[in-house]
C-alpha atoms as a PDB file:
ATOM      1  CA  UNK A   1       0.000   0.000   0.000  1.00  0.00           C
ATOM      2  CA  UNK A   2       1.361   3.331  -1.065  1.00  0.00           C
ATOM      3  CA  UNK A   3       0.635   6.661   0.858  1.00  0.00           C
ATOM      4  CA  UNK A   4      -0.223   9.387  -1.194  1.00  0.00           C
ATOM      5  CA  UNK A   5       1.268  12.798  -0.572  1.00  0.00           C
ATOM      6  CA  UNK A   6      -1.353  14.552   1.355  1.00  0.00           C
ATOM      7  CA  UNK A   7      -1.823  11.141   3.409  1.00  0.00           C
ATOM      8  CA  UNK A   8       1.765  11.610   4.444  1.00  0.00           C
ATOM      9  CA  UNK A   9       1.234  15.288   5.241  1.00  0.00           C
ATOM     10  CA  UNK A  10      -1.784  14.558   7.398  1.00  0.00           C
ATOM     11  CA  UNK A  11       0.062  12.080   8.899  1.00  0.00           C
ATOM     12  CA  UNK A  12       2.962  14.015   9.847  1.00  0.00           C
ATOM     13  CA  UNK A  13       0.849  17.052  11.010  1.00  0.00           C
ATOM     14  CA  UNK A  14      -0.913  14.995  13.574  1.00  0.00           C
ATOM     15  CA  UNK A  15       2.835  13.180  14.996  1.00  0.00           C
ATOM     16  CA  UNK A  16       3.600  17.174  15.105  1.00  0.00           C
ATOM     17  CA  UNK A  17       0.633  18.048  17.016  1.00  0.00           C
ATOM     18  CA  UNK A  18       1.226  14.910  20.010  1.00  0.00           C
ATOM     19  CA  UNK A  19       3.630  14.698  22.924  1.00  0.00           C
ATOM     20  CA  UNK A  20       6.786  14.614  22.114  1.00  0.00           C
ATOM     21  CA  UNK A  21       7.145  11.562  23.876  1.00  0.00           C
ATOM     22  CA  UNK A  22       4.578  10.006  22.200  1.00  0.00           C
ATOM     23  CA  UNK A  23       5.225  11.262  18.823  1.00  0.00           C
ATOM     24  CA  UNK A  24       9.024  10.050  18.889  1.00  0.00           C
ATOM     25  CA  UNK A  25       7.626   6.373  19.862  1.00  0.00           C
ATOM     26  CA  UNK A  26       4.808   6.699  17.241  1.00  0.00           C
ATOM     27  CA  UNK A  27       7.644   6.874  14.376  1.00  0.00           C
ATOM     28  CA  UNK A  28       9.389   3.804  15.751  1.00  0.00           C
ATOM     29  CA  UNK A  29       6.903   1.838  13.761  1.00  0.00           C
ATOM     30  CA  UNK A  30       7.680   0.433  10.058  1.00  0.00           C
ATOM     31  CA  UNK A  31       3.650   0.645   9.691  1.00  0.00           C
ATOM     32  CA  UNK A  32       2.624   3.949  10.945  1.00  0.00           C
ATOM     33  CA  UNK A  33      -0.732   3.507  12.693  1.00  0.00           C
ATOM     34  CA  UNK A  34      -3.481   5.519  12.607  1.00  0.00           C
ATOM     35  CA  UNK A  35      -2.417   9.267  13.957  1.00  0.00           C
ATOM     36  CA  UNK A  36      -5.285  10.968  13.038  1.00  0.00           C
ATOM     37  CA  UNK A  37      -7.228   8.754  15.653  1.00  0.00           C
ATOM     38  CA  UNK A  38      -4.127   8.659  18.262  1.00  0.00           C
ATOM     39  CA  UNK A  39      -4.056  12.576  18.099  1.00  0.00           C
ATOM     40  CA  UNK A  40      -8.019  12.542  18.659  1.00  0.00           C
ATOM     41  CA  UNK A  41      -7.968  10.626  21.445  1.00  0.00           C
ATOM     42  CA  UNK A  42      -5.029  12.991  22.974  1.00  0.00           C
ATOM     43  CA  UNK A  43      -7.624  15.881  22.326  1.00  0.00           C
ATOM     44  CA  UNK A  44     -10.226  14.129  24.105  1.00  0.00           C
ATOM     45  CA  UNK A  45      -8.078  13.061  27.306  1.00  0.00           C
ATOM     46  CA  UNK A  46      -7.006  16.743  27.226  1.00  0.00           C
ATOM     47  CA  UNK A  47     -10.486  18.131  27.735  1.00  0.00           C
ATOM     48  CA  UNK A  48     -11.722  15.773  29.829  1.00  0.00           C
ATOM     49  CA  UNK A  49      -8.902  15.773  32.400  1.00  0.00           C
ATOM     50  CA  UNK A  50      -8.561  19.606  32.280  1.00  0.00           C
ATOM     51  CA  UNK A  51      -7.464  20.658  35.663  1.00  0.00           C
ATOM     52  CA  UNK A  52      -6.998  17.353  37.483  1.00  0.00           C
ATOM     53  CA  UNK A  53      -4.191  17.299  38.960  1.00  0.00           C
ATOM     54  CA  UNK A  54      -1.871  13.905  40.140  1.00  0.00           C
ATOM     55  CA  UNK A  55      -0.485  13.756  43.397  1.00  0.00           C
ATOM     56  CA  UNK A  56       2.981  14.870  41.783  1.00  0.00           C
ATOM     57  CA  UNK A  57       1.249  17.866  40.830  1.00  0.00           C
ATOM     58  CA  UNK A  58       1.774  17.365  37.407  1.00  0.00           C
ATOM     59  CA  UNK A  59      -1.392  17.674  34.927  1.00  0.00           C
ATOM     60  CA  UNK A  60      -3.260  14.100  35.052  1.00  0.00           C
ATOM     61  CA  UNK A  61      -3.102  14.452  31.091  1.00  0.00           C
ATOM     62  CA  UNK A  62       0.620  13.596  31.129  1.00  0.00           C
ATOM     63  CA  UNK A  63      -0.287  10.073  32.697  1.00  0.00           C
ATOM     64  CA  UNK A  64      -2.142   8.742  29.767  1.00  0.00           C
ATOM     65  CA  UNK A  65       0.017  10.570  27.568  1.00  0.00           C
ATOM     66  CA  UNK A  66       2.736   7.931  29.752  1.00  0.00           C
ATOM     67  CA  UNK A  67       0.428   5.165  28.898  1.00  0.00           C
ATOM     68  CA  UNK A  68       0.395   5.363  25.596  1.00  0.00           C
ATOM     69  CA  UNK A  69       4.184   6.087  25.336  1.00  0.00           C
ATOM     70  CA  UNK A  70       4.648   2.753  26.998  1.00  0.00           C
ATOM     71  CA  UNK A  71       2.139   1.177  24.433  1.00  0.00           C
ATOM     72  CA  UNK A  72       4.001   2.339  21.585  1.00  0.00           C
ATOM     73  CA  UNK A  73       7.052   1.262  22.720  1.00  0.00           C
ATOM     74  CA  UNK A  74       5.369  -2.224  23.120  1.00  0.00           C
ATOM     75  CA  UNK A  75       4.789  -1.781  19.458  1.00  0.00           C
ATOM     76  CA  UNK A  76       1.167  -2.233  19.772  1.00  0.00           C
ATOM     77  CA  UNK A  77      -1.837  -1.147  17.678  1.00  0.00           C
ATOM     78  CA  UNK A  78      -3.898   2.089  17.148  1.00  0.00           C
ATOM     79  CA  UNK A  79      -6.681   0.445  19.395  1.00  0.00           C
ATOM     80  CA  UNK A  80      -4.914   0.301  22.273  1.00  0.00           C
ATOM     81  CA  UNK A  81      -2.553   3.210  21.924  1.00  0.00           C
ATOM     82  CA  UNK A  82      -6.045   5.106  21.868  1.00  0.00           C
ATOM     83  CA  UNK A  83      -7.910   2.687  24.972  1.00  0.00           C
ATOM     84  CA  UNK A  84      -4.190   4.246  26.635  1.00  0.00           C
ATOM     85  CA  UNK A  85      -4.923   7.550  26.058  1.00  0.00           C
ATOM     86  CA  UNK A  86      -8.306   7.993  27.392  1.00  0.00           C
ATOM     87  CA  UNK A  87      -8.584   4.402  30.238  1.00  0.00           C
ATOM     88  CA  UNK A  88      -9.290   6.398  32.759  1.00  0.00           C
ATOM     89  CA  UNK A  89     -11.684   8.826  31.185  1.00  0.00           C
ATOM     90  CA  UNK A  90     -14.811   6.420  31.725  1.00  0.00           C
ATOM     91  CA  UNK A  91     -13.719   6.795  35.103  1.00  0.00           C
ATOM     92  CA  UNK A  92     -12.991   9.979  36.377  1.00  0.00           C
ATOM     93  CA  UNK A  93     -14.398  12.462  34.283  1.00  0.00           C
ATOM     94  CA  UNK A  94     -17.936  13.461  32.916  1.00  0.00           C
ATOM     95  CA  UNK A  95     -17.244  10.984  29.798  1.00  0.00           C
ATOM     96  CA  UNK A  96     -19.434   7.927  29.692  1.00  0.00           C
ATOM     97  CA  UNK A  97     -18.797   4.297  27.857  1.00  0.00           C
ATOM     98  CA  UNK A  98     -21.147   5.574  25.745  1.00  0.00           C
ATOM     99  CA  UNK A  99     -19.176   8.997  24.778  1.00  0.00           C
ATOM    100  CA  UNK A 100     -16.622   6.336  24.180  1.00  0.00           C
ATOM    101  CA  UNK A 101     -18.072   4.439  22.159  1.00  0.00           C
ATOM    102  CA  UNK A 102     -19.362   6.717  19.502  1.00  0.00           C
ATOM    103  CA  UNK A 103     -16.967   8.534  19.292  1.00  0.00           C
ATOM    104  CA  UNK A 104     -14.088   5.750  18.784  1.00  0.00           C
ATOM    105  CA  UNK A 105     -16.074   2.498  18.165  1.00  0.00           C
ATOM    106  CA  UNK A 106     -16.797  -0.240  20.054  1.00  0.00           C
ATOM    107  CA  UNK A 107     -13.489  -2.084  19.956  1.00  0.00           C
ATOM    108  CA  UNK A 108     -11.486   0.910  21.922  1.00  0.00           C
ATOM    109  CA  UNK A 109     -14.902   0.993  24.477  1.00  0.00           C
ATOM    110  CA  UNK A 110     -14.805  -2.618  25.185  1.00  0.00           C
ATOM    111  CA  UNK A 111     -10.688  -1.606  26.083  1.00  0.00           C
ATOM    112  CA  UNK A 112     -11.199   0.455  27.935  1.00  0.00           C
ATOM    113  CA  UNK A 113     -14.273  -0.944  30.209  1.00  0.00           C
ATOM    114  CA  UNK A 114     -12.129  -3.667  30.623  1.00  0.00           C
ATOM    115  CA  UNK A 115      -9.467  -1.616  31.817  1.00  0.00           C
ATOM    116  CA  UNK A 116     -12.249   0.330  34.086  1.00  0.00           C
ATOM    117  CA  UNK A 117     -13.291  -3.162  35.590  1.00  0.00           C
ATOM    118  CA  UNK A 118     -10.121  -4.291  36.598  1.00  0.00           C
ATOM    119  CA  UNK A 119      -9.334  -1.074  38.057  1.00  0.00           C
ATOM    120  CA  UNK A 120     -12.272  -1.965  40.752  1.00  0.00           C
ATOM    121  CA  UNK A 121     -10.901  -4.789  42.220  1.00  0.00           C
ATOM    122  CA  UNK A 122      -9.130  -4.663  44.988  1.00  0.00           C
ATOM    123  CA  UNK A 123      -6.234  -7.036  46.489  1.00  0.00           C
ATOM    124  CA  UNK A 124      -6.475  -7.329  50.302  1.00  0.00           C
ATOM    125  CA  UNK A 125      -4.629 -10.853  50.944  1.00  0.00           C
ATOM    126  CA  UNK A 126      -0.967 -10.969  51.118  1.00  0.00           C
ATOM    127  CA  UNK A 127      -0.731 -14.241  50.444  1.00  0.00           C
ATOM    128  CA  UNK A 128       1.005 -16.016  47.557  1.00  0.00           C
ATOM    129  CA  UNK A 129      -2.252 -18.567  47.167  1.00  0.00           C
ATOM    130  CA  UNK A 130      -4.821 -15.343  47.045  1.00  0.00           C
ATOM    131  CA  UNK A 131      -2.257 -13.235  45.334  1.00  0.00           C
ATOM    132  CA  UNK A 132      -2.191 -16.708  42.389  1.00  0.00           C
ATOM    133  CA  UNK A 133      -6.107 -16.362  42.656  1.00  0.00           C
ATOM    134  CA  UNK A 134      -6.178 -12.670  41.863  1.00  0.00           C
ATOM    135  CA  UNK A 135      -4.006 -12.719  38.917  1.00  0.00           C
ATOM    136  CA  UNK A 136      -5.943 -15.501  37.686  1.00  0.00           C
ATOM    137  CA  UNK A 137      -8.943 -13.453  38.890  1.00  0.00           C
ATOM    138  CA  UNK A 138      -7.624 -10.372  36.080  1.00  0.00           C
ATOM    139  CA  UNK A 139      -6.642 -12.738  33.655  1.00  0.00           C
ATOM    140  CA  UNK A 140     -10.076 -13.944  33.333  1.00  0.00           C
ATOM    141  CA  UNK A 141     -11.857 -10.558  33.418  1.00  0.00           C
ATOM    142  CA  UNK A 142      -9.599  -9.166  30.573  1.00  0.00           C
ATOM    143  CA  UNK A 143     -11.584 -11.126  27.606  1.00  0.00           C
ATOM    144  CA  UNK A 144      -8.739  -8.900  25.079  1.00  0.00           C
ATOM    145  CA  UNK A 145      -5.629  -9.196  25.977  1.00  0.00           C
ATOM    146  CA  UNK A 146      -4.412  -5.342  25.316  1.00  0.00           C
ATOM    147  CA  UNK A 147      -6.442  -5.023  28.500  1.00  0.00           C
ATOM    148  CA  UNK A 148      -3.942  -6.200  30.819  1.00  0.00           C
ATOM    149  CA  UNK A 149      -1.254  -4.428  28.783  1.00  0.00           C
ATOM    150  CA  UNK A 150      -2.570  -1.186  29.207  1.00  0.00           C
ATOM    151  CA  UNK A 151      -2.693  -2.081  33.149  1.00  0.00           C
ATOM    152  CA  UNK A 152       0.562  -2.884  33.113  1.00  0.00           C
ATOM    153  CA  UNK A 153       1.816   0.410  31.486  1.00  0.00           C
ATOM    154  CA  UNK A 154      -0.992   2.323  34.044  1.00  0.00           C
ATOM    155  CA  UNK A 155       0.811   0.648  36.754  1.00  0.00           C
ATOM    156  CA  UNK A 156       4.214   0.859  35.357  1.00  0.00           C
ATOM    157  CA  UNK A 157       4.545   4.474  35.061  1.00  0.00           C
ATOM    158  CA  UNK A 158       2.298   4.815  38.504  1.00  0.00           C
ATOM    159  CA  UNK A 159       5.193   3.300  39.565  1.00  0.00           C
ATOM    160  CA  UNK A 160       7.980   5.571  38.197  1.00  0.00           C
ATOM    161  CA  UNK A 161       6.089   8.310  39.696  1.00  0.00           C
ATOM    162  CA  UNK A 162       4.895   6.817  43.818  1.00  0.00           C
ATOM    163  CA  UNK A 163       7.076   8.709  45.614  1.00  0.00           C
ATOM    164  CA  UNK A 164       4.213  11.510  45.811  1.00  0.00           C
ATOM    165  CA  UNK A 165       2.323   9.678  47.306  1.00  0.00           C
ATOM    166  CA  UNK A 166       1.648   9.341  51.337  1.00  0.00           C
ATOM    167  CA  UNK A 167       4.279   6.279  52.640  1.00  0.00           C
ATOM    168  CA  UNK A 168       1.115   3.861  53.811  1.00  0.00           C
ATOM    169  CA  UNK A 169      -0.471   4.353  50.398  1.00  0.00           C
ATOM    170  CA  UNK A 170       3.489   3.733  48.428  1.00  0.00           C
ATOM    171  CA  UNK A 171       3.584   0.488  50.806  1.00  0.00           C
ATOM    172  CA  UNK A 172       0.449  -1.237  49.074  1.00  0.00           C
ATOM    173  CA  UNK A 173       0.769  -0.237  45.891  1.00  0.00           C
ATOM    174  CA  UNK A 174       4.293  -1.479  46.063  1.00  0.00           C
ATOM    175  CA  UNK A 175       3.523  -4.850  47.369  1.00  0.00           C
ATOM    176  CA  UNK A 176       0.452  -5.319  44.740  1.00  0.00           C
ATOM    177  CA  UNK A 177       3.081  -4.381  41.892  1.00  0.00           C
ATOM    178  CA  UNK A 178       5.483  -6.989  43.279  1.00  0.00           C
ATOM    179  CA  UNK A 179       2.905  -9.734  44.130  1.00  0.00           C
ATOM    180  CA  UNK A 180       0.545  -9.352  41.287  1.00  0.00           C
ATOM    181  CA  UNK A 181       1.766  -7.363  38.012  1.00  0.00           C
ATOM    182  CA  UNK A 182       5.363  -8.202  37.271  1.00  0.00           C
ATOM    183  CA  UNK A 183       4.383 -11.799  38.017  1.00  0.00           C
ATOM    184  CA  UNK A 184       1.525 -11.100  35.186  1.00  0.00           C
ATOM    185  CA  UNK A 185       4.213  -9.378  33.035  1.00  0.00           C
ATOM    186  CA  UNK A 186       6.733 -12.531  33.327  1.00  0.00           C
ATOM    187  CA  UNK A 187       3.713 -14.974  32.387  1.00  0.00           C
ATOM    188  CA  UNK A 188       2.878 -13.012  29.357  1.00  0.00           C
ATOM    189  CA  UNK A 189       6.426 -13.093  28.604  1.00  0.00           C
ATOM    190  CA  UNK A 190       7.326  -9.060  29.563  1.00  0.00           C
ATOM    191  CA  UNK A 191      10.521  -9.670  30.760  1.00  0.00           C
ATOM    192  CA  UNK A 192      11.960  -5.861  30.978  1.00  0.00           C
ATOM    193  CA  UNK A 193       8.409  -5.096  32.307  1.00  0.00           C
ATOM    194  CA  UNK A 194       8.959  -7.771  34.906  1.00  0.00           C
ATOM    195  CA  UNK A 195      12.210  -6.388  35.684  1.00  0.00           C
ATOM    196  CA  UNK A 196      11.806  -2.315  36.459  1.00  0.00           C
ATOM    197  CA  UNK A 197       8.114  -3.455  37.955  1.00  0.00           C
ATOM    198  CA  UNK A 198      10.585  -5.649  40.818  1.00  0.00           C
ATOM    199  CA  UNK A 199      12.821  -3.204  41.038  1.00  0.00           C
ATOM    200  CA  UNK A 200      10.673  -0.038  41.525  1.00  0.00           C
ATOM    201  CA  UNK A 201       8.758  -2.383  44.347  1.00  0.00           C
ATOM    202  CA  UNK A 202      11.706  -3.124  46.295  1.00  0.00           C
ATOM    203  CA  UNK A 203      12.824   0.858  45.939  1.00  0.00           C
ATOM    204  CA  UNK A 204       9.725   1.395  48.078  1.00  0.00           C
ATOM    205  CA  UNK A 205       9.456  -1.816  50.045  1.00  0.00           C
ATOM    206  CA  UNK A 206      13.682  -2.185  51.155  1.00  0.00           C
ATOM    207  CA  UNK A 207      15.084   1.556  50.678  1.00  0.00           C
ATOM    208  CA  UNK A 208      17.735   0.728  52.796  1.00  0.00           C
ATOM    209  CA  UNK A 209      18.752  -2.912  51.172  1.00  0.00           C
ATOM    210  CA  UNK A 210      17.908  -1.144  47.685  1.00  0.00           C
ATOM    211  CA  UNK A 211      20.300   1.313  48.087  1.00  0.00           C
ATOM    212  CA  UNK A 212      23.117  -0.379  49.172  1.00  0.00           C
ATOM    213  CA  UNK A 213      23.195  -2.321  46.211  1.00  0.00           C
ATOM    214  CA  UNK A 214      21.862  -0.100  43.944  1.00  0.00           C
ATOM    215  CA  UNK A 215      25.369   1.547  44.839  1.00  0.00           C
ATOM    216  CA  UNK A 216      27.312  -1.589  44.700  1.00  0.00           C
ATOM    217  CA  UNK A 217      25.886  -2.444  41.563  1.00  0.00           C
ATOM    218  CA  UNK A 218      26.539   0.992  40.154  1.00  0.00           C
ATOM    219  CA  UNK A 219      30.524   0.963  40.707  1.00  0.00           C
ATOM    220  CA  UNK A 220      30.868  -2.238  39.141  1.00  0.00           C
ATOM    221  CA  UNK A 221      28.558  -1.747  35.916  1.00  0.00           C
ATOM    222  CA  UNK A 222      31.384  -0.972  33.573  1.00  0.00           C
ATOM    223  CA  UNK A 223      33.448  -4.725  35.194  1.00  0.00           C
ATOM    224  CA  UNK A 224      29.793  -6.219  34.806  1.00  0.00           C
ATOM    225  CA  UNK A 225      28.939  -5.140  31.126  1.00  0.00           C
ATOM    226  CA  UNK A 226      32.068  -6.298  30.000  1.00  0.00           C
ATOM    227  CA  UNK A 227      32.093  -9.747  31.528  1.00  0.00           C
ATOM    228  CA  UNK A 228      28.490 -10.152  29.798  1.00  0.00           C
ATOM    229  CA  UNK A 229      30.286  -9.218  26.721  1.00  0.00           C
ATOM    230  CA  UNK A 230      32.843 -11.761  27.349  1.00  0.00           C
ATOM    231  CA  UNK A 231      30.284 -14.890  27.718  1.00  0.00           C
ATOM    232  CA  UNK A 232      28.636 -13.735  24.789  1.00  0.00           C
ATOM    233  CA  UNK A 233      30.961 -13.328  21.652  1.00  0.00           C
ATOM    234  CA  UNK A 234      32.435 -16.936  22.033  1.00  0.00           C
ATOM    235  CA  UNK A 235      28.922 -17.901  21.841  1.00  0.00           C
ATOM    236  CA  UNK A 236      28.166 -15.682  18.709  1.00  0.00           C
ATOM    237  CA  UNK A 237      31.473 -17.329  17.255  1.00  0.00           C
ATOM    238  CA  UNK A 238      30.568 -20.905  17.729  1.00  0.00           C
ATOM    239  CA  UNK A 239      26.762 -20.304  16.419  1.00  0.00           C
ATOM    240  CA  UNK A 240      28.068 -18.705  13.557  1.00  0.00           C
ATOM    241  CA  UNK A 241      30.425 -21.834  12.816  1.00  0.00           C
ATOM    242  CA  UNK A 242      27.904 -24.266  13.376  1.00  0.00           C
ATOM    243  CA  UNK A 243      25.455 -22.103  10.717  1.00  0.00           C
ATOM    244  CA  UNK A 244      22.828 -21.573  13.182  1.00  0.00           C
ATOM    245  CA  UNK A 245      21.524 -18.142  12.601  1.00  0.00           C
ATOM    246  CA  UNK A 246      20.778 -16.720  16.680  1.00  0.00           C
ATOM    247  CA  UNK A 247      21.151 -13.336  17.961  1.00  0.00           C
ATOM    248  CA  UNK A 248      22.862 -13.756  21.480  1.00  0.00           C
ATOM    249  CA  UNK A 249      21.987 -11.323  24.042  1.00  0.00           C
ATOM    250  CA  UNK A 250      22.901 -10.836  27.376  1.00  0.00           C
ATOM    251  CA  UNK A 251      22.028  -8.588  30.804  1.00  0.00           C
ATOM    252  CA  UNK A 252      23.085  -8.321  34.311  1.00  0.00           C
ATOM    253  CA  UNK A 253      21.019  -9.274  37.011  1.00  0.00           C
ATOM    254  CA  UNK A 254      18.317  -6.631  38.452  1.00  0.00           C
ATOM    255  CA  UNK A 255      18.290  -5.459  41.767  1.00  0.00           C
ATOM    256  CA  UNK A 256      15.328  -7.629  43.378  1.00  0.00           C
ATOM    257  CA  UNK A 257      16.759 -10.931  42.019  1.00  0.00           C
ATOM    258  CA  UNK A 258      20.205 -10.029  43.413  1.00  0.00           C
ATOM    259  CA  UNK A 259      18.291  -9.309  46.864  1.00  0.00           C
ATOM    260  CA  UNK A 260      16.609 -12.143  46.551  1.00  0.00           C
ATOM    261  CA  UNK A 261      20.035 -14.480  45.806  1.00  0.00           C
ATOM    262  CA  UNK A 262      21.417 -12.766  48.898  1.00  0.00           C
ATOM    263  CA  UNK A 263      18.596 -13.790  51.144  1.00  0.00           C
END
């Protein structure tokens, strides 16, 4: 399919008129998706969020603006870079499912109540059993996948950001991320998710333990990179010999998992 010329102008006016953020993870993709209905949705988020405020005292805009940066770095579609933008609109604004609906179709609505539903439950146990039932709980409530995708990017940039909130409040949101969404981001196979999710946690959960190794892991992470690098070229080599076409990558443990080996 070829673009024609004023397609491609359209297209680039509405990347120009996004987030930055957003717009520079928008052109990441070989198949540009639909802008004109991204930069819609960013309209719509922006008036119906106008004057909310998060607890950062940033404009509650910029969150789903977050969102659906995170979404388009997954590389997924218009559908749910759009459900990003406006999941909490159903919510906590004027807008109804309905507004939603007609205005974006009833794939992005059905999103985006999904996303709304799941919001509404709320983990009390700190058990491993109940905190196996709840994921399984979410898993079954989110008939679309992109549902629990968009949850994890809500929660993943909540996450970047909990430090405004009150130290109670940081405590349980904290222990949900750790017990309940970076074990959902591992079982869909998230792993980087999984990763900054357990690592954010146990910023809030251990400060102390967290920053003594974040600092011990800091002075060695030039000795550390290059011993990855050492494991992995012989492997490259001796792929490459045998005519087995891989793509060897490597990484250094995160900061939860080497708590976790110390304990």
């Amino acid at each position: 399919m070829t673009l024609t010329a004023e397609a491609t102008s359209k297209g680039a006016e509405s990347i120009a008129g996004l987030p930055h953020e957003l717009a520079r993870a928008l052109e990441g993709y070989a198949r540009r998706p639909d802008v004109l209905k991204i930069r819609e949705a960013y309209e719509l988020a922006e008036e119906a969020h106008r004057g909310q405020r998060r607890a950062s005292g940033e404009t509650f805009v910029s969150h789903a603006v977050e969102v659906a940066t995170i979404l388009a770095q997954f590389g997924l579609d218009t559908a749910s870079i759009v459900a990003g933008l406006i999941h909490d609109v159903v919510e906590d604004t004027q807008y109804s499912l309905a507004d939603v609906e007609a205005r974006f179709g009833h794939e992005v609505a059905s999103v985006v109540d999904g996303v709304t539903k799941i919001g509404k439950v709320r983990f009390r146990s700190q058990s491993e059993h109940q905190a196996e039932n709840y994921r399984k709980l979410l898993l079954s409530m989110a008939e679309d996948a992109r549902v629990i995708l968009i949850k994890l990017a809500d929660r993943l940039h909540n996450m970047r950001t909990l430090e405004h909130l009150p130290r109670d409040k940081r405590q349980r949101v904290a222990r949900e991320t750790r017990e309940i969404y970076a074990p959902l981001a591992h079982r869909l196979g998230m792993a980087q998710v999984k990763w900054e999710l357990e690592d954010l946690a146990f910023k809030f959960l251990g400060p102390e333990e967290y920053e003594e190794i974040r600092k011990l892991v800091h002075g060695r992470r030039t000795e550390r990179e290059r011993q990855v690098l050492e494991f992995q070229r012989p492997l490259e080599g001796l792929l490459e010999d045998a005519g087995i076409p891989t793509e060897v990558t490597g990484r250094a443990k995160h900061l939860w998992s080497i708590n976790r080996k110390i304990q």
